[in-house]
N, C-alpha and C. Protein backbone atom coordinates (compact mmCIF):
# COMPACT_ATOMS: atom_id res chain seq x y z
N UNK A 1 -10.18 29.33 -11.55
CA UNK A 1 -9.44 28.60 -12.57
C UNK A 1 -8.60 27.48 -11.95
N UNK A 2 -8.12 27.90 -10.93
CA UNK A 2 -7.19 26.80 -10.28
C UNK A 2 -7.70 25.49 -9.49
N UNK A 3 -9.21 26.10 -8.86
CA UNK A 3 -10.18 25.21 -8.76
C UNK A 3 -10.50 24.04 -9.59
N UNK A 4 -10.82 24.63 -11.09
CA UNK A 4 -10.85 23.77 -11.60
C UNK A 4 -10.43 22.60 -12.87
N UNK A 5 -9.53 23.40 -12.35
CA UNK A 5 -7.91 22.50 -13.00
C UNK A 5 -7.59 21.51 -11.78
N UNK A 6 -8.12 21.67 -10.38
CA UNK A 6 -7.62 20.71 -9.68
C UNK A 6 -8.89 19.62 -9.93
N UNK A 7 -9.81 20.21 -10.05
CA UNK A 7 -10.76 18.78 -10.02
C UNK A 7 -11.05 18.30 -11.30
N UNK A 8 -10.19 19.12 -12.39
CA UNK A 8 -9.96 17.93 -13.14
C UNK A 8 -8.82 16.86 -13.21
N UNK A 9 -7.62 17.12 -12.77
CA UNK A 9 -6.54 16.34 -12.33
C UNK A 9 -7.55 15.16 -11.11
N UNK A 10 -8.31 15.62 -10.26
CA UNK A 10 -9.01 14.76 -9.49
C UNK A 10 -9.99 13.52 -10.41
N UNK A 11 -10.25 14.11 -11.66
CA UNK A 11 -10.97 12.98 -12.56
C UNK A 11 -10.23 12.42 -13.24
N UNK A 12 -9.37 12.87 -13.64
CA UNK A 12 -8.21 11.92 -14.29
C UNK A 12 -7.89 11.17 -13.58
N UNK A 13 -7.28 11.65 -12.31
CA UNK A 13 -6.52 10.33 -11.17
C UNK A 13 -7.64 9.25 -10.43
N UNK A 14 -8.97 9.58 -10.85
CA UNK A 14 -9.85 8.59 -10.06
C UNK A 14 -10.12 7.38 -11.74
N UNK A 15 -10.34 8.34 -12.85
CA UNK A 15 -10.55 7.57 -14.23
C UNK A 15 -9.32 6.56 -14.12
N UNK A 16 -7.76 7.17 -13.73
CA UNK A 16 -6.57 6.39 -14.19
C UNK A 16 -6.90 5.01 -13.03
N UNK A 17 -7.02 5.39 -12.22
CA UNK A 17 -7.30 4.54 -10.55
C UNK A 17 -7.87 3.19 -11.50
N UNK A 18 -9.63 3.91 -11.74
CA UNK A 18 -10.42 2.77 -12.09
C UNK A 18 -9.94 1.58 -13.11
N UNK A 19 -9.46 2.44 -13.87
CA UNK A 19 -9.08 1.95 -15.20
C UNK A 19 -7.34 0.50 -14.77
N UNK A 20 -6.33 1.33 -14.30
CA UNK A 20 -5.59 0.60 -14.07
C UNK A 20 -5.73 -1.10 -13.36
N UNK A 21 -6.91 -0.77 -12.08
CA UNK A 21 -6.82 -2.07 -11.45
C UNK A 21 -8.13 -2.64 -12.16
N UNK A 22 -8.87 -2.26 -13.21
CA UNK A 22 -9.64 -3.14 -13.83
C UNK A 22 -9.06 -4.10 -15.01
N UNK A 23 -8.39 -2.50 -15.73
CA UNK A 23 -7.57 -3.50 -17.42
C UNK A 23 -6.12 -3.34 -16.93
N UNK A 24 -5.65 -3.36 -16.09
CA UNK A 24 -4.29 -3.14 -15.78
C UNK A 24 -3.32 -2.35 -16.79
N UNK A 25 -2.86 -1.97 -16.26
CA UNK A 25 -1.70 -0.54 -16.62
C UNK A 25 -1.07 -0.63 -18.01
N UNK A 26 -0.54 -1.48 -18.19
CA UNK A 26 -0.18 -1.53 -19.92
C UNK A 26 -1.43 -1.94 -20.73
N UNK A 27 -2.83 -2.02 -20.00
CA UNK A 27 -3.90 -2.47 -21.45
C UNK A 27 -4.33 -1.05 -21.39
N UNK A 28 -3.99 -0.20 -20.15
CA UNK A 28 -5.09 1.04 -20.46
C UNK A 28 -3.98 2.32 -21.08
N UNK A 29 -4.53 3.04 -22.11
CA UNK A 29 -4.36 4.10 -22.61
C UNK A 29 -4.44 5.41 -22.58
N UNK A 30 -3.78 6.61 -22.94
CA UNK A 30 -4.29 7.95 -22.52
C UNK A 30 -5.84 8.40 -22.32
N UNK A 31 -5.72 7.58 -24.12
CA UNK A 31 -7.70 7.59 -24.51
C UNK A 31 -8.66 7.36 -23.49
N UNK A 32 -7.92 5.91 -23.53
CA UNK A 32 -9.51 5.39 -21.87
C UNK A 32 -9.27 6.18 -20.78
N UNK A 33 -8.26 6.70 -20.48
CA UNK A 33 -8.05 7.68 -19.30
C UNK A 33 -9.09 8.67 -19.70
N UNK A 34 -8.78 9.74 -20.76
CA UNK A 34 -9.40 10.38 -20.93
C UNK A 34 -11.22 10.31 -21.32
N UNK A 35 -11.19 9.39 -22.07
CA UNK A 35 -13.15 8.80 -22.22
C UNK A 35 -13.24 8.45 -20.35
N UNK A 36 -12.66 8.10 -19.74
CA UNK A 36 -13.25 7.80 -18.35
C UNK A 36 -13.26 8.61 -17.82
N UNK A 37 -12.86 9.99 -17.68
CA UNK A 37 -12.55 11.32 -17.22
C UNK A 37 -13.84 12.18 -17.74
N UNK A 38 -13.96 11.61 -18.91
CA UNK A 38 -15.05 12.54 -20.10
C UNK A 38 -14.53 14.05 -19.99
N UNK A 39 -13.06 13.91 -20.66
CA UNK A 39 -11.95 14.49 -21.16
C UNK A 39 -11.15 14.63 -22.47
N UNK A 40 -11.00 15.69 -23.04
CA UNK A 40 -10.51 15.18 -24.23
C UNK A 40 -9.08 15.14 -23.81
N UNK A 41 -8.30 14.07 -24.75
CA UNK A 41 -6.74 13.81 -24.29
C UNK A 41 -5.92 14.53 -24.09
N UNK A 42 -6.00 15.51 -24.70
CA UNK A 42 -4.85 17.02 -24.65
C UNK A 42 -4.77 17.38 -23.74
N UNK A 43 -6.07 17.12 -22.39
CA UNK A 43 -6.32 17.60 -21.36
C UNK A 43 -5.31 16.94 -20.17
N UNK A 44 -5.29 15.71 -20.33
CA UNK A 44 -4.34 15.27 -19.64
C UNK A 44 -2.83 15.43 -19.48
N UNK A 45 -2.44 16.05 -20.83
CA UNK A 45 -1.12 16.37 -20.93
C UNK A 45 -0.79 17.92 -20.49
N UNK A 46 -2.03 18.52 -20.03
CA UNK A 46 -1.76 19.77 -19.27
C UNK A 46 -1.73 19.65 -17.62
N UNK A 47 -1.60 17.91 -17.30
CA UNK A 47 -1.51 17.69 -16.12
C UNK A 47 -0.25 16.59 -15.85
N UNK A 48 0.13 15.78 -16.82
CA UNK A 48 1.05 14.84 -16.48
C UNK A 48 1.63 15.19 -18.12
N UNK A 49 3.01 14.56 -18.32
CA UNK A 49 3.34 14.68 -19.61
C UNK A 49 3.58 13.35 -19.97
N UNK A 50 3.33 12.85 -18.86
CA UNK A 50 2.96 11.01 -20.22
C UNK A 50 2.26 10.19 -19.03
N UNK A 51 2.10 8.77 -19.85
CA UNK A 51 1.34 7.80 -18.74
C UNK A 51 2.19 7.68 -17.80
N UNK A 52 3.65 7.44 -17.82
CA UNK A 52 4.79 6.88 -16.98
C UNK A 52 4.35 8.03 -15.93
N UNK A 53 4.70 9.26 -16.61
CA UNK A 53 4.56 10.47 -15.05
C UNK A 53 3.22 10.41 -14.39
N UNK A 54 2.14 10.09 -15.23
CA UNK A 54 0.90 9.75 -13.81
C UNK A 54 0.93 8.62 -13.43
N UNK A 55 1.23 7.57 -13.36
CA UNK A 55 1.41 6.52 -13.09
C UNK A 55 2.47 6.72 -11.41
N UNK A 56 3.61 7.49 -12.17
CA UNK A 56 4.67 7.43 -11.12
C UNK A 56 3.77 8.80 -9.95
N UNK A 57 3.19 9.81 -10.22
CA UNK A 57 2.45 10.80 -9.39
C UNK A 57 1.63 10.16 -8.10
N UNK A 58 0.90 9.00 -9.33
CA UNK A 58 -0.14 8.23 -8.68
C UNK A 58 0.31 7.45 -7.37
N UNK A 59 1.59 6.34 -7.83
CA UNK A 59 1.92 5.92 -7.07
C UNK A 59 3.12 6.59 -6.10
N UNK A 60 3.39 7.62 -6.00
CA UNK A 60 4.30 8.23 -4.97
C UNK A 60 3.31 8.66 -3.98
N UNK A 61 2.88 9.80 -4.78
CA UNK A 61 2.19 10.19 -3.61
C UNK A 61 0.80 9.42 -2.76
N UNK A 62 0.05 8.35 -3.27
CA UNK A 62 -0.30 7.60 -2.12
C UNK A 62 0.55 6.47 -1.32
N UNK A 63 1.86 6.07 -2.13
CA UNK A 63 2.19 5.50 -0.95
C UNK A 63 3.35 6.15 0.15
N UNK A 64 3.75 7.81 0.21
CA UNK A 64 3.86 8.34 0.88
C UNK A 64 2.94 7.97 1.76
N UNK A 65 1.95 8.65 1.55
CA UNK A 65 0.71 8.99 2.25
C UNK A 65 0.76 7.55 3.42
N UNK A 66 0.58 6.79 2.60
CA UNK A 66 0.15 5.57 3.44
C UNK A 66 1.30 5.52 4.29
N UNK A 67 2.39 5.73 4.09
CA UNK A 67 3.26 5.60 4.92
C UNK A 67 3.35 6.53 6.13
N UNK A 68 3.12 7.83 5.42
CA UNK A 68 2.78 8.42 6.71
C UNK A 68 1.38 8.50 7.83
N UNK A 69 0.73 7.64 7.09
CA UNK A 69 -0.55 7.66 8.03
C UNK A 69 -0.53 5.99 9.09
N UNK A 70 0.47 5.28 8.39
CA UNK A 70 0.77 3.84 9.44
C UNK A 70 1.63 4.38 10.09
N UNK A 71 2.98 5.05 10.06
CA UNK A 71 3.22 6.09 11.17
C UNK A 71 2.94 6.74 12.05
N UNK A 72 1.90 7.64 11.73
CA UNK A 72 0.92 8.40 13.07
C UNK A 72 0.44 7.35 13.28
N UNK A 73 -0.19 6.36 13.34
CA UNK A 73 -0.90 5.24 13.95
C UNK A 73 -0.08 4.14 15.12
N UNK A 74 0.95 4.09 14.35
CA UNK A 74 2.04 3.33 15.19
C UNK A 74 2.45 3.97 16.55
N UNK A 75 2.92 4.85 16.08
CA UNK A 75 3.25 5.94 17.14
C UNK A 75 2.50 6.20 18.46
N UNK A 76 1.21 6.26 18.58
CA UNK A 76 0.27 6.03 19.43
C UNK A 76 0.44 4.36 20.34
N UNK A 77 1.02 3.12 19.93
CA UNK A 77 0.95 2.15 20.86
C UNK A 77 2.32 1.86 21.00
N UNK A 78 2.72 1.57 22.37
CA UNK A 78 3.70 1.32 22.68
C UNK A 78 4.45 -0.16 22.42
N UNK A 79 3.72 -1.05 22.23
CA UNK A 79 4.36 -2.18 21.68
C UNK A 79 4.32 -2.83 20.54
N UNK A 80 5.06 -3.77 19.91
CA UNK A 80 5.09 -4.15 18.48
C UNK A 80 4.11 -4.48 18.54
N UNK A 81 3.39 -5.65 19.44
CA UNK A 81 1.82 -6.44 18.76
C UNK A 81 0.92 -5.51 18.67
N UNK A 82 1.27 -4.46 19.19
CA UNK A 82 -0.14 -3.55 19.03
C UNK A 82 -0.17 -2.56 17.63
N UNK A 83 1.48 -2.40 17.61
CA UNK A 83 2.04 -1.92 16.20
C UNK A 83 1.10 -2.07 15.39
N UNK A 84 1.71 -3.81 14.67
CA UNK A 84 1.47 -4.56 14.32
C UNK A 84 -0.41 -4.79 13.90
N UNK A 85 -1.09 -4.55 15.16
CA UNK A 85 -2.58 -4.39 15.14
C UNK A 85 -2.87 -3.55 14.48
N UNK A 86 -2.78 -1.86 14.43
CA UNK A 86 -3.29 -1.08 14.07
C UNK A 86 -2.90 -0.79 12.62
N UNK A 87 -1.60 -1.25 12.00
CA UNK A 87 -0.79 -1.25 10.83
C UNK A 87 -1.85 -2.03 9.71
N UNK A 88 -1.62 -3.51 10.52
CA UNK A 88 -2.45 -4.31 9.68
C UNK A 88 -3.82 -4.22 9.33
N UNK A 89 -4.89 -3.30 10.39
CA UNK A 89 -6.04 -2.73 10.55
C UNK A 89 -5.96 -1.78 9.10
N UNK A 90 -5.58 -0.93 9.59
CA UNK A 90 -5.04 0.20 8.28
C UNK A 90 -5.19 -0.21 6.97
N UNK A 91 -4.29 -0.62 7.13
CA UNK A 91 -4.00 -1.78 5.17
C UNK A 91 -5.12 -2.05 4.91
N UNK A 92 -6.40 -3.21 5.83
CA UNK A 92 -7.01 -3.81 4.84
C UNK A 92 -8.32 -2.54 5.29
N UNK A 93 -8.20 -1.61 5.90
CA UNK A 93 -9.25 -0.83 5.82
C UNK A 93 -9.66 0.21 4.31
N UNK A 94 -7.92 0.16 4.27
CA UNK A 94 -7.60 1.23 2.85
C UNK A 94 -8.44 0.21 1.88
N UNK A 95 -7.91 -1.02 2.18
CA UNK A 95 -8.75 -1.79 0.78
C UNK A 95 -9.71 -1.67 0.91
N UNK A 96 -10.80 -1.91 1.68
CA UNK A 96 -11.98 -1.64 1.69
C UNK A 96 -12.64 -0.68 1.32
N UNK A 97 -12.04 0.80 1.54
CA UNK A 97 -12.10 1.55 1.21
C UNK A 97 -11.69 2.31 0.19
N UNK A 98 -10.81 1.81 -0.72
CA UNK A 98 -10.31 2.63 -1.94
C UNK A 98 -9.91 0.99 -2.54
N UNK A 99 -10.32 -0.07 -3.08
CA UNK A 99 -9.62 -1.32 -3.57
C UNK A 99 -8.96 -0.67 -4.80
N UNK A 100 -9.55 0.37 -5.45
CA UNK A 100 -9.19 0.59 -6.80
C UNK A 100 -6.76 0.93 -6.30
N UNK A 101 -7.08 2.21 -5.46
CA UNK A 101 -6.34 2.48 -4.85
C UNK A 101 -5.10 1.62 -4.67
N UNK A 102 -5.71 0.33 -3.92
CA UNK A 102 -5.00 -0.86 -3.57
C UNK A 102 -4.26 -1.48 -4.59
N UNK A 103 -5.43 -2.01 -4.99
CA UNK A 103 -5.14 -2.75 -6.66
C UNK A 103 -3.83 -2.39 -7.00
N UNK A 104 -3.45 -1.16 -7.70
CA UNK A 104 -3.02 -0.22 -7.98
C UNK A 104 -1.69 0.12 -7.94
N UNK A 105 -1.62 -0.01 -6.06
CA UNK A 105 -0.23 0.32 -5.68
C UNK A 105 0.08 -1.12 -5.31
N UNK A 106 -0.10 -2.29 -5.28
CA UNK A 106 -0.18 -3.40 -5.36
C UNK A 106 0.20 -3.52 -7.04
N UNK A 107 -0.30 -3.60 -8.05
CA UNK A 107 0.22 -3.87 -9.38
C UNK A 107 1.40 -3.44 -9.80
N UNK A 108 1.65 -2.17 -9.28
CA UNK A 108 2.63 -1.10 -10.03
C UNK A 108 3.81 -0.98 -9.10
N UNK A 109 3.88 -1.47 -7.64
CA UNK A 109 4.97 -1.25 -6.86
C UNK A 109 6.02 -1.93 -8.04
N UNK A 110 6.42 -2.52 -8.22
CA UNK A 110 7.55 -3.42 -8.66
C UNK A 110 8.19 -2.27 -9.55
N UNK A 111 7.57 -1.59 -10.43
CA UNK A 111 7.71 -0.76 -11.34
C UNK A 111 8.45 0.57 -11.07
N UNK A 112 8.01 0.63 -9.58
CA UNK A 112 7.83 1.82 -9.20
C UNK A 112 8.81 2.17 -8.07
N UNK A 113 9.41 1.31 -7.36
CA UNK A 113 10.11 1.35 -6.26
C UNK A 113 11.60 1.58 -6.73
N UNK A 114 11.72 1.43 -7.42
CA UNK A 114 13.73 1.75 -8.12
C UNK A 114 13.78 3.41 -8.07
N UNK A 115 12.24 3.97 -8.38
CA UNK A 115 12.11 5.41 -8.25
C UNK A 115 11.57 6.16 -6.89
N UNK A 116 11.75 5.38 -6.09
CA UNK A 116 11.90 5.81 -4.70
C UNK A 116 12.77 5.97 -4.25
N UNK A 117 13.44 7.28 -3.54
CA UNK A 117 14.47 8.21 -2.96
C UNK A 117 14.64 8.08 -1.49
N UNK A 118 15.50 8.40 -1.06
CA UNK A 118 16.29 7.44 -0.13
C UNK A 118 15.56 8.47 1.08
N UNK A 119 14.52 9.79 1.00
CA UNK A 119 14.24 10.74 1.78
C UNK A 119 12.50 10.91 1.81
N UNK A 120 12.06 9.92 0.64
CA UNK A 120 10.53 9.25 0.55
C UNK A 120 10.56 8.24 2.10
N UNK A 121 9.29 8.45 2.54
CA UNK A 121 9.39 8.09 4.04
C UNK A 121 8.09 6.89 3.02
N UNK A 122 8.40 5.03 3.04
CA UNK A 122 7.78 4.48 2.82
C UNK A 122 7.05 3.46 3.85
N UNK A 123 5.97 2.04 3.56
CA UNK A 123 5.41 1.84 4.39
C UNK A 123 6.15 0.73 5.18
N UNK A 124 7.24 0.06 4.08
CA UNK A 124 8.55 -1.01 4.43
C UNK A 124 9.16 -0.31 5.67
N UNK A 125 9.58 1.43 5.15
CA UNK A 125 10.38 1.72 6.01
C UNK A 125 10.11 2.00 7.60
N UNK A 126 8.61 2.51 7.88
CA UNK A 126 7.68 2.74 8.99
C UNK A 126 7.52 1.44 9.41
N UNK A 127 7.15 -0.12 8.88
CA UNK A 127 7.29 -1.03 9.55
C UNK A 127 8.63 -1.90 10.24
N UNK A 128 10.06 -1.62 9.53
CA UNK A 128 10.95 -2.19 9.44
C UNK A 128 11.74 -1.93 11.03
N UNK A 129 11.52 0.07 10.60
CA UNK A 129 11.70 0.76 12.21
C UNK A 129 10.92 0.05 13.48
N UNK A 130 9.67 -0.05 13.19
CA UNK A 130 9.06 -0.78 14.31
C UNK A 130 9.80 -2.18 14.79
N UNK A 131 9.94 -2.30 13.89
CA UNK A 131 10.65 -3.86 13.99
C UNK A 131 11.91 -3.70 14.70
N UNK A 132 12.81 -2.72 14.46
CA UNK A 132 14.15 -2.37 15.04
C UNK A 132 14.19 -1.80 15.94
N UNK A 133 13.11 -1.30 16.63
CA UNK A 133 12.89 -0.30 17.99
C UNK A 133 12.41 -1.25 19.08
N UNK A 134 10.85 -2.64 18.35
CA UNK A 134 11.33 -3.30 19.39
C UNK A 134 12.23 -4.73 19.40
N UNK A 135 12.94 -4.32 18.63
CA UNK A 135 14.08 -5.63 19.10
C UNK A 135 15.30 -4.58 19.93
N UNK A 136 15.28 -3.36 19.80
CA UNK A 136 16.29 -2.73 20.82
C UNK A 136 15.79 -2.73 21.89
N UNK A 137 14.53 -3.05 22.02
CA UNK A 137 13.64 -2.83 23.43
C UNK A 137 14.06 -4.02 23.78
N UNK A 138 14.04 -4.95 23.45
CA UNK A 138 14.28 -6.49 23.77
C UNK A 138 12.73 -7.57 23.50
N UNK A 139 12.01 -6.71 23.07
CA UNK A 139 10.87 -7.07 22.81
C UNK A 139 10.88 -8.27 21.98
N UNK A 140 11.32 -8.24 21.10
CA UNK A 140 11.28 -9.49 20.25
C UNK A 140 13.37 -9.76 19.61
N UNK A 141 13.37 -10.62 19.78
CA UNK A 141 14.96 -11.72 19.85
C UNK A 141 15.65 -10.62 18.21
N UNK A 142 16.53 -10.75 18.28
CA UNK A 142 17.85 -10.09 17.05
C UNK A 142 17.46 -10.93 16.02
N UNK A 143 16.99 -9.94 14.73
CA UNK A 143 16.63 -11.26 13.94
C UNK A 143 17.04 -9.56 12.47
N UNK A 144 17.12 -10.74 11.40
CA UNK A 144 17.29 -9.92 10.22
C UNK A 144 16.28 -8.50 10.07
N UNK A 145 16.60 -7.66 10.32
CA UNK A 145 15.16 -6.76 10.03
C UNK A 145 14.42 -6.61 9.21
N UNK A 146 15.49 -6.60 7.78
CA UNK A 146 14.61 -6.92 6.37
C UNK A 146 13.32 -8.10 6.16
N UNK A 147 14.27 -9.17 6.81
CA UNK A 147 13.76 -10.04 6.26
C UNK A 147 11.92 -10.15 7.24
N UNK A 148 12.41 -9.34 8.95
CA UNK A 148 11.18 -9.56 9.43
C UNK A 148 10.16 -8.83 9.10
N UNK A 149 10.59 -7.22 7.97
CA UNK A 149 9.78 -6.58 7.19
C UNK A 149 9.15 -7.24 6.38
N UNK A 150 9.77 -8.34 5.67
CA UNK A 150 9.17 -8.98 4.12
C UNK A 150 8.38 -9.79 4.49
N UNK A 151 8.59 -10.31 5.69
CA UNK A 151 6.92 -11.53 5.80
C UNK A 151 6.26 -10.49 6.71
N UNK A 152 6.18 -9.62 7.27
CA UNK A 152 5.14 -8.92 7.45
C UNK A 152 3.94 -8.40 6.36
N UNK A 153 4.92 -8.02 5.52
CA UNK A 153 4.32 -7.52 3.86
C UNK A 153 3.83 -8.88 3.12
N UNK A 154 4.57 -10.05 3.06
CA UNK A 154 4.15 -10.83 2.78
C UNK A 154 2.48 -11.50 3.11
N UNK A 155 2.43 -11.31 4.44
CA UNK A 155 1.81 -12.02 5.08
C UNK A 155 0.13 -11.25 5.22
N UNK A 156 0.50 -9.74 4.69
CA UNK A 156 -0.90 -8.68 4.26
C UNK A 156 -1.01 -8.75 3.03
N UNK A 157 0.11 -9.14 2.41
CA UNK A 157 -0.31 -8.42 0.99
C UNK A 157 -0.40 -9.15 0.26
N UNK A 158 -0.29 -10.29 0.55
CA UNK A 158 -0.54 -11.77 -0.72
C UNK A 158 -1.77 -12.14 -0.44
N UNK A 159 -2.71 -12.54 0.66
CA UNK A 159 -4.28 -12.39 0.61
C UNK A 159 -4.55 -10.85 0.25
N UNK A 160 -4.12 -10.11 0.12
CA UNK A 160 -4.84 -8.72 -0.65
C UNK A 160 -4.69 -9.22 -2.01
N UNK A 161 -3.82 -9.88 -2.67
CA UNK A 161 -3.64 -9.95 -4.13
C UNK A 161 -4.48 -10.81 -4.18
N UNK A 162 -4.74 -12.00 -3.24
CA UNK A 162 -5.99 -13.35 -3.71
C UNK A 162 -7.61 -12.58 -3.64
N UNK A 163 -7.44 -11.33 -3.05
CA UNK A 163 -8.58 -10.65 -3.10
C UNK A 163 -9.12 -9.98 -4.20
N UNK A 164 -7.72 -9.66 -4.42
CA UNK A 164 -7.57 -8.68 -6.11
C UNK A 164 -8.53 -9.70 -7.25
N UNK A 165 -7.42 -11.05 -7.03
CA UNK A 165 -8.23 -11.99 -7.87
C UNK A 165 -9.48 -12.61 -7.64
N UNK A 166 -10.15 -12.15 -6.69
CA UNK A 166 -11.09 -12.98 -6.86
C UNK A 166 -11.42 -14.12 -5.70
N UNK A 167 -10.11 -14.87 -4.96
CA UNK A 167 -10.02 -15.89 -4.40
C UNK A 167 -10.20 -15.92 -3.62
N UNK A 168 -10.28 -14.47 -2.68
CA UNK A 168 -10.43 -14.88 -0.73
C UNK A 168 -12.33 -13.62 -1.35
N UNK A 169 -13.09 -14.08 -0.71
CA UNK A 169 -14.30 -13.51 -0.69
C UNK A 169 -14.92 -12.67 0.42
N UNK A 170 -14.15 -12.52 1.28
CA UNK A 170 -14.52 -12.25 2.80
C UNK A 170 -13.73 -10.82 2.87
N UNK A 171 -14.79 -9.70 3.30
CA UNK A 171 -14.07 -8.01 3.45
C UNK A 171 -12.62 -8.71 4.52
N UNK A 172 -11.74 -7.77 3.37
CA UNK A 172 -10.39 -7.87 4.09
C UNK A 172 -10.33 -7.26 5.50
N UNK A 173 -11.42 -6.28 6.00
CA UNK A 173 -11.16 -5.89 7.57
C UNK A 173 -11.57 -7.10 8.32
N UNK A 174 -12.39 -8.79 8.06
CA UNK A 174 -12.86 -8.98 8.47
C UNK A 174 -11.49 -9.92 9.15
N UNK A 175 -10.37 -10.18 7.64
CA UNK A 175 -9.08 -10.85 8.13
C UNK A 175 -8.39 -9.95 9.02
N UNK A 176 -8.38 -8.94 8.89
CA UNK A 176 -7.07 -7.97 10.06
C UNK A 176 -6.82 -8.47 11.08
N UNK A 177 -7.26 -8.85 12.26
CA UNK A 177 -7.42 -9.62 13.47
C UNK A 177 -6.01 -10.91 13.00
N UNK A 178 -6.65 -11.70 12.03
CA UNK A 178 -5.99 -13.18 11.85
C UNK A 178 -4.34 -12.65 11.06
N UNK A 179 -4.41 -11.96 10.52
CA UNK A 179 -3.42 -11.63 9.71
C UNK A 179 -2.48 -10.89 10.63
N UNK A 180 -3.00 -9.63 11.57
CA UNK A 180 -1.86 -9.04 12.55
C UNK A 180 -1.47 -10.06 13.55
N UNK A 181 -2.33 -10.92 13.97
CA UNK A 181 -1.53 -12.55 14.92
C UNK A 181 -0.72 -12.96 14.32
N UNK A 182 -0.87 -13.20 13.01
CA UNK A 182 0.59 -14.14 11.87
C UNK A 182 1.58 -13.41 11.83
N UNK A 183 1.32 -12.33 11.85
CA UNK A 183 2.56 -11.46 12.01
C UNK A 183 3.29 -11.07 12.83
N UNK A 184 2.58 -11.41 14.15
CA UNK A 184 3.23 -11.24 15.47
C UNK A 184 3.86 -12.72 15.85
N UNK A 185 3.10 -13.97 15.23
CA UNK A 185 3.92 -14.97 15.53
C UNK A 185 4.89 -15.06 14.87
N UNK A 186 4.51 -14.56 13.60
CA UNK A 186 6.52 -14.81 12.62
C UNK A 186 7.44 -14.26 13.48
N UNK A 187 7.22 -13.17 14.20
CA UNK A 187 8.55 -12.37 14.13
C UNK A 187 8.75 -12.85 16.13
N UNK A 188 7.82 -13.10 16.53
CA UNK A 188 7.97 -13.36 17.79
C UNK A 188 8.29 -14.68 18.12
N UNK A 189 10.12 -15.28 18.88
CA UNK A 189 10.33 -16.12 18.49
C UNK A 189 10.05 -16.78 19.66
N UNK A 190 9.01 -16.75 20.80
CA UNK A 190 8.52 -17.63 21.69
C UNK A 190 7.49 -18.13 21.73
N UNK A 191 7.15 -17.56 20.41
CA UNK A 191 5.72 -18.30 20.31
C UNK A 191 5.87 -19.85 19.84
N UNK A 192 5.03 -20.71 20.26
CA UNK A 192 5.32 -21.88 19.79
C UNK A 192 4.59 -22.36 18.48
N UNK A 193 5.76 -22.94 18.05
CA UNK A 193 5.54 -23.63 16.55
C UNK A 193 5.19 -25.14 16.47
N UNK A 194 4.41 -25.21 15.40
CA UNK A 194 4.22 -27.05 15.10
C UNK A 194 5.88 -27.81 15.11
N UNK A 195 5.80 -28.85 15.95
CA UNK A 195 6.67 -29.86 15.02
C UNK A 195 7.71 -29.52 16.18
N UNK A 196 7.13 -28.04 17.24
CA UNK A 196 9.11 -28.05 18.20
C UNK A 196 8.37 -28.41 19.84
């Protein structure tokens, strides 16, 4: 029984997945959840008690996850650029591998982050540390940490959204390489820039 109550919560959360990053989150309904599940609706409310709570399920617990899996990854190289390498590897591998996934926690973060707890280990917070461990190292110059978090994120996750749309055509593992360099030159302040 418990079996398979879990793999139906597993068809709901792959139906909600599909559904969200195709018609996005306010066009899709319990209904289409459930017709995509090939579920009747009642069924879903013996697993979430509204859209908001799978929505918020959905997105906690994979971007835990993700957070803790760019963590164990980090952890393994000793310096930021390599950080940095395997982090950014990660990200666009997940897309490749789950875009629905992506899409997803990409659409709905905004929504979703005011309901993140100060003891949720996220993927800001796993990169931000990197960032602050090696500037204590001396590795890279005293610089805002936030701010060297936000163009890191910036700098993955806005070609993931031109991907979302349509605009960059090329498998995102094929950018990882170009995208973890941009990120090592933002934050690394000896690298040389146009124009100095």
């Amino acid at each position: 029984m418990a079996r398979r109550a879990e793999i139906t919560q597993e068809r709901i959360d792959l139906a909600a997945l599909r559904l969200f990053a195709d018609k996005g989150v306010d066009r899709t309904t319990i209904n289409d959840i459930a017709a995509g599940a090939g579920i009747a609706e009642g069924t879903i409310y013996r697993h979430y008690a509204s859209k908001d709570e799978l929505i918020w399920q959905l997105f906690s617990a994979n971007y835990v996850e993700l957070a803790w899996r760019l963590d164990r990854l980090q952890e393994r190289v000793p310096d930021l650029r390599g950080k940095l390498e395997v982090m950014v590897t990660a990200f666009c591998a997940l897309f490749e591998r789950d875009p629905d996934m992506f899409s997803f926690l990409l659409l709905v973060q905004h929504g979703q982050l005011p309901r993140v707890t100060p003891e949720m280990k996220t993927p800001v917070q796993v990169v931000r540390q990197a960032i602050d461990r090696a500037m204590a190292r001396g590795e890279i110059a005293r610089q805002d940490p936030e701010l060297a978090a936000a163009m890191v994120f910036g700098i993955v996750l806005q070609p993931a959204t031109f991907k979302v749309y349509g605009r960059l055509t090329q498998p995102m593992t094929e950018l990882a390489g170009s995208l973890a360099a941009a990120c090592w030159r933002a934050l690394d302040p000896a690298t040389p820039q146009k124009g100095h």
